[in-house]
C-alpha atoms as a PDB file:
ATOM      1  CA  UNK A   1     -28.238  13.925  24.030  1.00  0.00           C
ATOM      2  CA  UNK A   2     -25.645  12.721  21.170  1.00  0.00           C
ATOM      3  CA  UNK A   3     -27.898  10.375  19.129  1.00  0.00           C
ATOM      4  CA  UNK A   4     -26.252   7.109  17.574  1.00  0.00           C
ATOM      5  CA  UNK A   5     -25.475   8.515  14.190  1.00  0.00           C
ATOM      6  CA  UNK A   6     -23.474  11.279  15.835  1.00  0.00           C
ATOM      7  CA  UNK A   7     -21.514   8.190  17.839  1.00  0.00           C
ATOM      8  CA  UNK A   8     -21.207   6.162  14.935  1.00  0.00           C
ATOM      9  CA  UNK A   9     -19.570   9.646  12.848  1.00  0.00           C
ATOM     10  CA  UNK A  10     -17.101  10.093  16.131  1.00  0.00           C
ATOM     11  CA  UNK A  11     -16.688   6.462  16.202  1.00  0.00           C
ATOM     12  CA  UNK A  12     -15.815   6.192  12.473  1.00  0.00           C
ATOM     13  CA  UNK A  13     -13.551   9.627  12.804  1.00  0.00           C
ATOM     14  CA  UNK A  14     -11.444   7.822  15.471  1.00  0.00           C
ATOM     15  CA  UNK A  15     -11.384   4.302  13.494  1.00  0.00           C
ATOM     16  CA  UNK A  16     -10.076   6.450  10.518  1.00  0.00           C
ATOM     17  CA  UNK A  17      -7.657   8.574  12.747  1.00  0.00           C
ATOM     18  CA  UNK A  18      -6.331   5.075  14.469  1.00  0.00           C
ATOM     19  CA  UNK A  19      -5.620   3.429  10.802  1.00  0.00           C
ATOM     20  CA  UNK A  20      -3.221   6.847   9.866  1.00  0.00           C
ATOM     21  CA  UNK A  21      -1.496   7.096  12.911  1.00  0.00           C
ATOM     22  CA  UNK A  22      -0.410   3.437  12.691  1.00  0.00           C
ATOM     23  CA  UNK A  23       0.555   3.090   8.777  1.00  0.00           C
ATOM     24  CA  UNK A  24       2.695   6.223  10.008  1.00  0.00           C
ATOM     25  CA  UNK A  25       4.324   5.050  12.517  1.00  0.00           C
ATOM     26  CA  UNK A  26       4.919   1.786  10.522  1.00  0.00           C
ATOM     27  CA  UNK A  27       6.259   3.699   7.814  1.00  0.00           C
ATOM     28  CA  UNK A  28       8.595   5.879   9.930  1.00  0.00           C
ATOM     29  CA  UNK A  29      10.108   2.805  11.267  1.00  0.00           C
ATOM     30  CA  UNK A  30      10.576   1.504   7.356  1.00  0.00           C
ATOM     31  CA  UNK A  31      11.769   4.882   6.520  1.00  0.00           C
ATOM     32  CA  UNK A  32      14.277   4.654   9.708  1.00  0.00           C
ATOM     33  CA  UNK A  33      15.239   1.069   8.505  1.00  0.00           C
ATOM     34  CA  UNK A  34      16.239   2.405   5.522  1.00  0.00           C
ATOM     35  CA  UNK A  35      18.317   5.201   5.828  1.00  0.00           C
ATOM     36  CA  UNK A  36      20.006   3.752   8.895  1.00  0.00           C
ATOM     37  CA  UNK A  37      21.423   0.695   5.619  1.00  0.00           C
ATOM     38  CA  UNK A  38      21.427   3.755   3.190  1.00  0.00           C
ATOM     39  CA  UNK A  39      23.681   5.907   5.330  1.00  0.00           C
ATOM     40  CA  UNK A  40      27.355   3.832   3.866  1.00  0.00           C
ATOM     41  CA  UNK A  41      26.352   3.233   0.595  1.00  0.00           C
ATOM     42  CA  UNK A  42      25.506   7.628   0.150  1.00  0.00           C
ATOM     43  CA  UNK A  43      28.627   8.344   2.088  1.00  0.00           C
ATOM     44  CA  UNK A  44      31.097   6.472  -0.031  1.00  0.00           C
ATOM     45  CA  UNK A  45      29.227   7.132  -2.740  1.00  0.00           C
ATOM     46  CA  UNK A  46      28.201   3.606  -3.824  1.00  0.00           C
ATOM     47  CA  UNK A  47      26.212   4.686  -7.095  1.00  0.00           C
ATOM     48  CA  UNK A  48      25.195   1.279  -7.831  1.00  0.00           C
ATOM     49  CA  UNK A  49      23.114   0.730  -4.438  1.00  0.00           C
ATOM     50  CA  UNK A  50      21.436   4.385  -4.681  1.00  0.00           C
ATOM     51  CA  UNK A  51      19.012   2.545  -7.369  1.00  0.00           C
ATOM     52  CA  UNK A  52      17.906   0.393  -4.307  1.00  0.00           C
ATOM     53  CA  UNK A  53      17.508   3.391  -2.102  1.00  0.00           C
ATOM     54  CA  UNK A  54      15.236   5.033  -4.367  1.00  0.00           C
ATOM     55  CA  UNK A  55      13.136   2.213  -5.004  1.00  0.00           C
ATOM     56  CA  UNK A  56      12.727   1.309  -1.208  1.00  0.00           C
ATOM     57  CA  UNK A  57      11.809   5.906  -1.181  1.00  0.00           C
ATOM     58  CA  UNK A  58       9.433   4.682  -3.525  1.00  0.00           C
ATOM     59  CA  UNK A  59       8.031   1.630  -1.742  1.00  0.00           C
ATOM     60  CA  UNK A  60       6.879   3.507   1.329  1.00  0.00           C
ATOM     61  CA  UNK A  61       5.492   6.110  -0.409  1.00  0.00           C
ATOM     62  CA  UNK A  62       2.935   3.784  -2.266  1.00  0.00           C
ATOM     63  CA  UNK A  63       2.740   1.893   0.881  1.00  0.00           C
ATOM     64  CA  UNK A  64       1.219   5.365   3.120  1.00  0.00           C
ATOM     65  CA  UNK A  65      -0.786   6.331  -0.292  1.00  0.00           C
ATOM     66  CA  UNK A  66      -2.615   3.643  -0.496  1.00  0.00           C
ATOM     67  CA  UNK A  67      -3.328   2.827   3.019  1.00  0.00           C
ATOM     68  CA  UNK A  68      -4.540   7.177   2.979  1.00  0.00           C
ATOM     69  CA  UNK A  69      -7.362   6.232  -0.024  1.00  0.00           C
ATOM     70  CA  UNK A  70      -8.213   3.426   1.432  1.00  0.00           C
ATOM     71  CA  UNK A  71      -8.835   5.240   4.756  1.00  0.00           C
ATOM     72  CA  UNK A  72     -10.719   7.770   2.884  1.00  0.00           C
ATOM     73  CA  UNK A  73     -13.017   5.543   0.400  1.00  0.00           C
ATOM     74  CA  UNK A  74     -13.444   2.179   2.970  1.00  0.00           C
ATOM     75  CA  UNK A  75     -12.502   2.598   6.528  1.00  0.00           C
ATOM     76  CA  UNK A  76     -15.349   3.074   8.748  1.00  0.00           C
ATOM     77  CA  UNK A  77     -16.411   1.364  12.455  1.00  0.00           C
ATOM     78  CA  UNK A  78     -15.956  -1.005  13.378  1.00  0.00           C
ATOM     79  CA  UNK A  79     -12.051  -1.171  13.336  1.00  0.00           C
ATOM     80  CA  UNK A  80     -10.574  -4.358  11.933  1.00  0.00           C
ATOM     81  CA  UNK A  81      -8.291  -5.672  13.541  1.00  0.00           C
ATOM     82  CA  UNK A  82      -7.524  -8.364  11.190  1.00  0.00           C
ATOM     83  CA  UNK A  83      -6.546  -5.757   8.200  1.00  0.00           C
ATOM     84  CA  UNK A  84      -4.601  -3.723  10.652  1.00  0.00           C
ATOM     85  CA  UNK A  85      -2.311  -6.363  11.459  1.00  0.00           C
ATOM     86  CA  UNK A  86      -1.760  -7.360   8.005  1.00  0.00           C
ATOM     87  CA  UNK A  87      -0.295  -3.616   7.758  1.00  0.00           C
ATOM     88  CA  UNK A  88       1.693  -4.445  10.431  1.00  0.00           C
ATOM     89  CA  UNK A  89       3.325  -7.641   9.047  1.00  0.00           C
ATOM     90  CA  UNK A  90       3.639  -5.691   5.440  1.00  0.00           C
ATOM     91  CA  UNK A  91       5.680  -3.361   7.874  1.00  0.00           C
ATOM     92  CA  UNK A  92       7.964  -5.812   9.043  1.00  0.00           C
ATOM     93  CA  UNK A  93       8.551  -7.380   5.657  1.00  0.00           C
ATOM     94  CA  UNK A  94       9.235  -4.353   4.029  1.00  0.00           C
ATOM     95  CA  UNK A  95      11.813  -3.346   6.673  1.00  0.00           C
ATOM     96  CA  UNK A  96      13.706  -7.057   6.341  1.00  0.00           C
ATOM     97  CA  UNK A  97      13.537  -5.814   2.649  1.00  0.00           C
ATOM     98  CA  UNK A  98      15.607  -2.709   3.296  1.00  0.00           C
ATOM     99  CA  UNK A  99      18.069  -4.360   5.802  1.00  0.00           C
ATOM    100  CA  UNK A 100      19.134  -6.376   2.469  1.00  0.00           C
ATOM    101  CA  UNK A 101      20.864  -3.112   0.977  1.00  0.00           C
ATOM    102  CA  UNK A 102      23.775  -3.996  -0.504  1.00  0.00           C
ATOM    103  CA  UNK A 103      22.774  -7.957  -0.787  1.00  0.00           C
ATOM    104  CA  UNK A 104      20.840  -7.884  -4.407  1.00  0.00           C
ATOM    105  CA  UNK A 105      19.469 -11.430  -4.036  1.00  0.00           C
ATOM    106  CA  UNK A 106      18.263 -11.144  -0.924  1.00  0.00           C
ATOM    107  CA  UNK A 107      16.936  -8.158  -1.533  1.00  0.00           C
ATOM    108  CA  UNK A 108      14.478  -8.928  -4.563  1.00  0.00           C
ATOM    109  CA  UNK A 109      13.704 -11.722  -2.526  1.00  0.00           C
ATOM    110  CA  UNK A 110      12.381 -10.028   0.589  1.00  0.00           C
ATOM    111  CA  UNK A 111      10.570  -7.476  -2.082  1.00  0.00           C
ATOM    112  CA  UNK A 112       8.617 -10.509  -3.669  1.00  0.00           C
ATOM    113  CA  UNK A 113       7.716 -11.597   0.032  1.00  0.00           C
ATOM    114  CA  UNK A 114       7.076  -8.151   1.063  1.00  0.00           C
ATOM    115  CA  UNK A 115       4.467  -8.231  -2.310  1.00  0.00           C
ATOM    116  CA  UNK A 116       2.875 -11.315  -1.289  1.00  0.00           C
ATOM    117  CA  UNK A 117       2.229 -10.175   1.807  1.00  0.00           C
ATOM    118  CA  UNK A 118       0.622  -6.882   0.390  1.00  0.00           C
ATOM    119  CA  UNK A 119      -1.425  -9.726  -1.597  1.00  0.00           C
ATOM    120  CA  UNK A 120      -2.906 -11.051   1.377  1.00  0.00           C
ATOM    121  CA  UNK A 121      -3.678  -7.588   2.527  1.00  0.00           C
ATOM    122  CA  UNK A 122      -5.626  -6.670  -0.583  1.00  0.00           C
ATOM    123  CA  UNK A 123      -7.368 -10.102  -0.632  1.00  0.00           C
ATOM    124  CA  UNK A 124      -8.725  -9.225   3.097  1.00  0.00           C
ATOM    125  CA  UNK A 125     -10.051  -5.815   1.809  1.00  0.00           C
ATOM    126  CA  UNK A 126     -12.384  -7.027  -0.350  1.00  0.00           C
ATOM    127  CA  UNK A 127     -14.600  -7.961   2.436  1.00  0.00           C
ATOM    128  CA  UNK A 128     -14.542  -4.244   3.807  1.00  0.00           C
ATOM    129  CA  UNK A 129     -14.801  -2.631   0.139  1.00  0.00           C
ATOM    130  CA  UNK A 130     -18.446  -5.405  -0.146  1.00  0.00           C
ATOM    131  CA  UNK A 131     -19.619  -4.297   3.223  1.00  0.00           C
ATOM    132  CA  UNK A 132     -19.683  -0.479   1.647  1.00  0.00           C
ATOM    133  CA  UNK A 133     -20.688  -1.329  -1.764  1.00  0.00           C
ATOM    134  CA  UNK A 134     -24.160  -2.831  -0.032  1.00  0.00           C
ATOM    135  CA  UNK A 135     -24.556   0.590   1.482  1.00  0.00           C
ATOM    136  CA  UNK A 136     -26.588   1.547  -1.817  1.00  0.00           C
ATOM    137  CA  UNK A 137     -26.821   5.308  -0.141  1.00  0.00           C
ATOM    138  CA  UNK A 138     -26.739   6.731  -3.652  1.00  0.00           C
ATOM    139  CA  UNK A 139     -25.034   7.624  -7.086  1.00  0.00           C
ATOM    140  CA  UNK A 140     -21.784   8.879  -5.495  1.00  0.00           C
ATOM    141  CA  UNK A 141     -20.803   6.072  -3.405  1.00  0.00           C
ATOM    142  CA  UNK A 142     -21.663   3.894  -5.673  1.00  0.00           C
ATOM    143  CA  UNK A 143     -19.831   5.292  -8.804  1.00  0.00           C
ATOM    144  CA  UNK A 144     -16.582   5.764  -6.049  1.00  0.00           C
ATOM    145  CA  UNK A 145     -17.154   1.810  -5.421  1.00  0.00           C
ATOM    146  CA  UNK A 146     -17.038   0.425  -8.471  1.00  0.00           C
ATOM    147  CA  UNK A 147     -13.974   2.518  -9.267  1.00  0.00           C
ATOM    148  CA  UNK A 148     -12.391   1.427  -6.029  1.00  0.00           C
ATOM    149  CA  UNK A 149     -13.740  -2.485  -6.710  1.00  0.00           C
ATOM    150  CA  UNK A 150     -11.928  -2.104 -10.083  1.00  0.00           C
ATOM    151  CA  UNK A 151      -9.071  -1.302  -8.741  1.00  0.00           C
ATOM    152  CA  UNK A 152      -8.731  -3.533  -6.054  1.00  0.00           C
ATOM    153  CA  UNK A 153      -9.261  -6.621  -8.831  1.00  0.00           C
ATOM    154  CA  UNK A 154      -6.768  -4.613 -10.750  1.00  0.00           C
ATOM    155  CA  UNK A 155      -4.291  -4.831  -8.050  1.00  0.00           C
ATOM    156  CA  UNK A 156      -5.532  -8.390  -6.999  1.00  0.00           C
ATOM    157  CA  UNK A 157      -5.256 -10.584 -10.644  1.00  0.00           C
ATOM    158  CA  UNK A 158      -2.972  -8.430 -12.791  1.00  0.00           C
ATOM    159  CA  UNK A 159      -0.427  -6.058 -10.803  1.00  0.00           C
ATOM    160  CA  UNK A 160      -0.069  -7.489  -7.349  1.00  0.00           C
ATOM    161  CA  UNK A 161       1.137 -10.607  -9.368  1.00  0.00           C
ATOM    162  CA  UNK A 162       3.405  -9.440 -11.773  1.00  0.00           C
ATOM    163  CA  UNK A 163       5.090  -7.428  -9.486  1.00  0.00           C
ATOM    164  CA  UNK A 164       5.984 -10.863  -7.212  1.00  0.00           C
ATOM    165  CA  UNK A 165       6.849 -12.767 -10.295  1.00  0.00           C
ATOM    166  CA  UNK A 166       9.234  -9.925 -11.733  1.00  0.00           C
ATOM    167  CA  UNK A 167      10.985  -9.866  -8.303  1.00  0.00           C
ATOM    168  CA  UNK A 168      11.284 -13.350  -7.832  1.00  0.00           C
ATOM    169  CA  UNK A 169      12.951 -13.769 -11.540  1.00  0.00           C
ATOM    170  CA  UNK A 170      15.157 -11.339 -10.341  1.00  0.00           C
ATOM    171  CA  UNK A 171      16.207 -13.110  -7.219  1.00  0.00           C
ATOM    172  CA  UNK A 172      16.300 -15.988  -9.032  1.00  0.00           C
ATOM    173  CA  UNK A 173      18.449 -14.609 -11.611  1.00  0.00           C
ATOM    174  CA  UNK A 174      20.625 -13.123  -9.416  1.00  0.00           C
ATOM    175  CA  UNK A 175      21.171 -17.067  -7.692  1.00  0.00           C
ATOM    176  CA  UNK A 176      21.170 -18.460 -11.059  1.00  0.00           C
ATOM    177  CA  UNK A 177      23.921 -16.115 -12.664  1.00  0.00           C
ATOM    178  CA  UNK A 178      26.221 -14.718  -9.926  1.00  0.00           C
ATOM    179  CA  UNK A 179      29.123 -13.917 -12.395  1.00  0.00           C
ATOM    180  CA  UNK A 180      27.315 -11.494 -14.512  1.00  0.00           C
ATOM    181  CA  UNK A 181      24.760  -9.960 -11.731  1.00  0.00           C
ATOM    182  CA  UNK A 182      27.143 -10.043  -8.879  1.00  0.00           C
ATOM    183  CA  UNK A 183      30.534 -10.003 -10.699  1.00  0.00           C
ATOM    184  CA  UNK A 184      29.701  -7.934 -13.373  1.00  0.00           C
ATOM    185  CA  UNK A 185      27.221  -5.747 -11.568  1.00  0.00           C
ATOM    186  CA  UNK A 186      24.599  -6.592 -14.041  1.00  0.00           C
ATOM    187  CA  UNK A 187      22.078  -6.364 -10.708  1.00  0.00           C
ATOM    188  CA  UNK A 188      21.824  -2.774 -11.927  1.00  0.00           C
ATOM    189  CA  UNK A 189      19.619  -3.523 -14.680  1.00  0.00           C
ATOM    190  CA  UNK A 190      17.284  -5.739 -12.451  1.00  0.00           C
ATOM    191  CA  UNK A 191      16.783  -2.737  -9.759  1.00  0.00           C
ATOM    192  CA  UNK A 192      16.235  -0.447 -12.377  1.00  0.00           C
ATOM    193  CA  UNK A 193      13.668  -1.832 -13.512  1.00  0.00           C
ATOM    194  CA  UNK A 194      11.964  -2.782 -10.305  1.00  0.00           C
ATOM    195  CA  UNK A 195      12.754   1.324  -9.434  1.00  0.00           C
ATOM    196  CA  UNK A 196      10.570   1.904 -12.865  1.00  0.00           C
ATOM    197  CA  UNK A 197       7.894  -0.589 -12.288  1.00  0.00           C
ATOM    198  CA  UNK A 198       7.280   1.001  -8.326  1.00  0.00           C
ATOM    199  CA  UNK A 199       7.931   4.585 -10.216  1.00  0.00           C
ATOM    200  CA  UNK A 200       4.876   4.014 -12.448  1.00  0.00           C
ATOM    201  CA  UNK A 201       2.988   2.333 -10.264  1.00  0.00           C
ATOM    202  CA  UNK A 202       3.167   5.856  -7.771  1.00  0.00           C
ATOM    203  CA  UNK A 203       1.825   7.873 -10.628  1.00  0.00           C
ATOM    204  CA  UNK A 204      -0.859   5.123 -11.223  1.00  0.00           C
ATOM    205  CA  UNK A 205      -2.401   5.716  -7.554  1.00  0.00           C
ATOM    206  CA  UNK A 206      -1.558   9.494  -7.586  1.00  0.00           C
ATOM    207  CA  UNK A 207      -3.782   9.095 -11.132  1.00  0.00           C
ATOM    208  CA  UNK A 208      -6.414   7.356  -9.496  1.00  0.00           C
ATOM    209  CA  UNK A 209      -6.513   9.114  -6.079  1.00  0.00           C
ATOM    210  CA  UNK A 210      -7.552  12.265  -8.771  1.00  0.00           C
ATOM    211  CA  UNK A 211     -10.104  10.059 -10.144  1.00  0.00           C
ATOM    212  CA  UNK A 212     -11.653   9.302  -7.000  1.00  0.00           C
ATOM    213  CA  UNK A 213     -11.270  12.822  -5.250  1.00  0.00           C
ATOM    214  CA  UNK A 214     -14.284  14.466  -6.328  1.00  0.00           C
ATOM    215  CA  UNK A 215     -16.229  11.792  -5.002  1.00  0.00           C
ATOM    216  CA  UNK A 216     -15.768  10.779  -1.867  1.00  0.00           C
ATOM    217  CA  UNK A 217     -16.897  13.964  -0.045  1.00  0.00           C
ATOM    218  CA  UNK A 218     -20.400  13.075  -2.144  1.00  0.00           C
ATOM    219  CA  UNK A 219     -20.489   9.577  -1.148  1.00  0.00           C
ATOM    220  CA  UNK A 220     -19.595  10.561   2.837  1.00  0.00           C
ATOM    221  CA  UNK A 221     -22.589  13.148   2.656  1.00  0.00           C
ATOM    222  CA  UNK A 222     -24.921  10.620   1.085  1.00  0.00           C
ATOM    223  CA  UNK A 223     -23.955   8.244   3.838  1.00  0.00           C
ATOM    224  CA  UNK A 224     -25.010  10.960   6.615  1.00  0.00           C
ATOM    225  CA  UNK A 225     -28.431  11.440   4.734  1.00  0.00           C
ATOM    226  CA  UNK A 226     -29.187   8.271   4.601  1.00  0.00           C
ATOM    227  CA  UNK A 227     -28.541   7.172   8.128  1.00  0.00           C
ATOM    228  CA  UNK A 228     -30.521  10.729   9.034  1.00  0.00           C
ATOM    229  CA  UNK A 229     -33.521   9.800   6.476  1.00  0.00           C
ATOM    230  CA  UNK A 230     -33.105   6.219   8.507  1.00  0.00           C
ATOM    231  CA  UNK A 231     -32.610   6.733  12.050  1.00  0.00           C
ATOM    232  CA  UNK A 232     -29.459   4.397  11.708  1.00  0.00           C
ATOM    233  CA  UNK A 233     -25.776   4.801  12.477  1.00  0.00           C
ATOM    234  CA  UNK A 234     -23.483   6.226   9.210  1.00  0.00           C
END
């Protein structure tokens, strides 16, 4: 007879499995989005709009990391649906973003929303990364949970926000200025920067993802000895 521990493992295997499949399908319709606008701009060979291509490359691929670690460090039964469709409205967002190739205001603009959005998203998480951090099963999870509290803080009061404020200037600029940004093409500065800021900000949760590796295989077994030693689901 399976006993409840070995439901709630299955249970949280299948929560985890739902979360990936859906951040990758959401993705692969960004991705689509955004080579279906990208597709003129390579083909004439529109240098000044391949900045914008890279950075929306970029955007997705932070996008499926960070959903991935927070899979493996947070998700667990039961499955939320409240946090999944905040992914899905990042989604959409981020697609509007890339349908703005070629339109410089409109894109920054639709970046900034798509960051506020991913604002909300990290805001909800908190509540899932508390419910683990009163787990208490042991040295492990907890050293992986204060890393992964910092970070969400991080994300929440310092980066999260500058990001949206750097992207609204932009659009703002952009509005403001349409003879040098537009006319002049001086929008090239403005994505480059935004491609350097979402550049960095890759190797910052490729950095931390190495951080947090050798720890979460700890933390998972301490959660299965504890709901053994317990009689209570993982």
């Amino acid at each position: 007879m399976t006993s409840l521990s070995e439901s709630r493992s299955e249970l949280d295997a299948i929560t985890a499995d739902i979360e990936l499949t859906l951040v990758s399908i959401i993705q692969g319709v960004a991705l689509t989005v955004l080579i279906e606008t990208s597709r003129e701009v390579i083909a004439r060979l529109d240098w000044m709009m391949w900045p914008y291509v890279l950075s929306g490359l970029i955007i997705i691929l932070v996008f499926w990391s960070r959903v991935v670690l927070h899979i493996l460090t947070v998700i667990r039964w039961p499955l939320e649906f409240g946090h999944n469709f905040l992914y899905i409205a990042c989604a959409l967002v981020e697609a509007f973003s890339f349908a703005q190739l070629g339109k410089p205001g409109r894109w920054f603009a639709f970046v900034a929303a798509f960051l506020a959005v991913g604002w909300l998203l990290f805001a909800y998480d908190l509540r899932l990364i508390r419910m683990r951090v009163r787990d208490h099963t042991g040295d492990a999870s907890n050293c992986l949970y204060g890393l992964v509290t910092r970070d969400q803080w991080l994300n929440l009061g310092l980066l999260l926000p500058a990001f949206f404020l750097v992207n609204v200037a932009c659009a703002v600029a952009i509005h403001l200025r349409p003879e040098f940004f537009l006319a002049r093409n001086g929008h090239v500065w403005l994505v480059a920067l935004q491609l350097m800021a979402f550049a960095g900000y890759l190797s910052y949760v490729v950095i931390f993802y190495a951080r947090l590796a050798p720890l979460i295989a700890p933390a998972r077994a301490e959660w299965r000895a504890k709901s053994r030693a317990n009689g209570t689901p993982d």
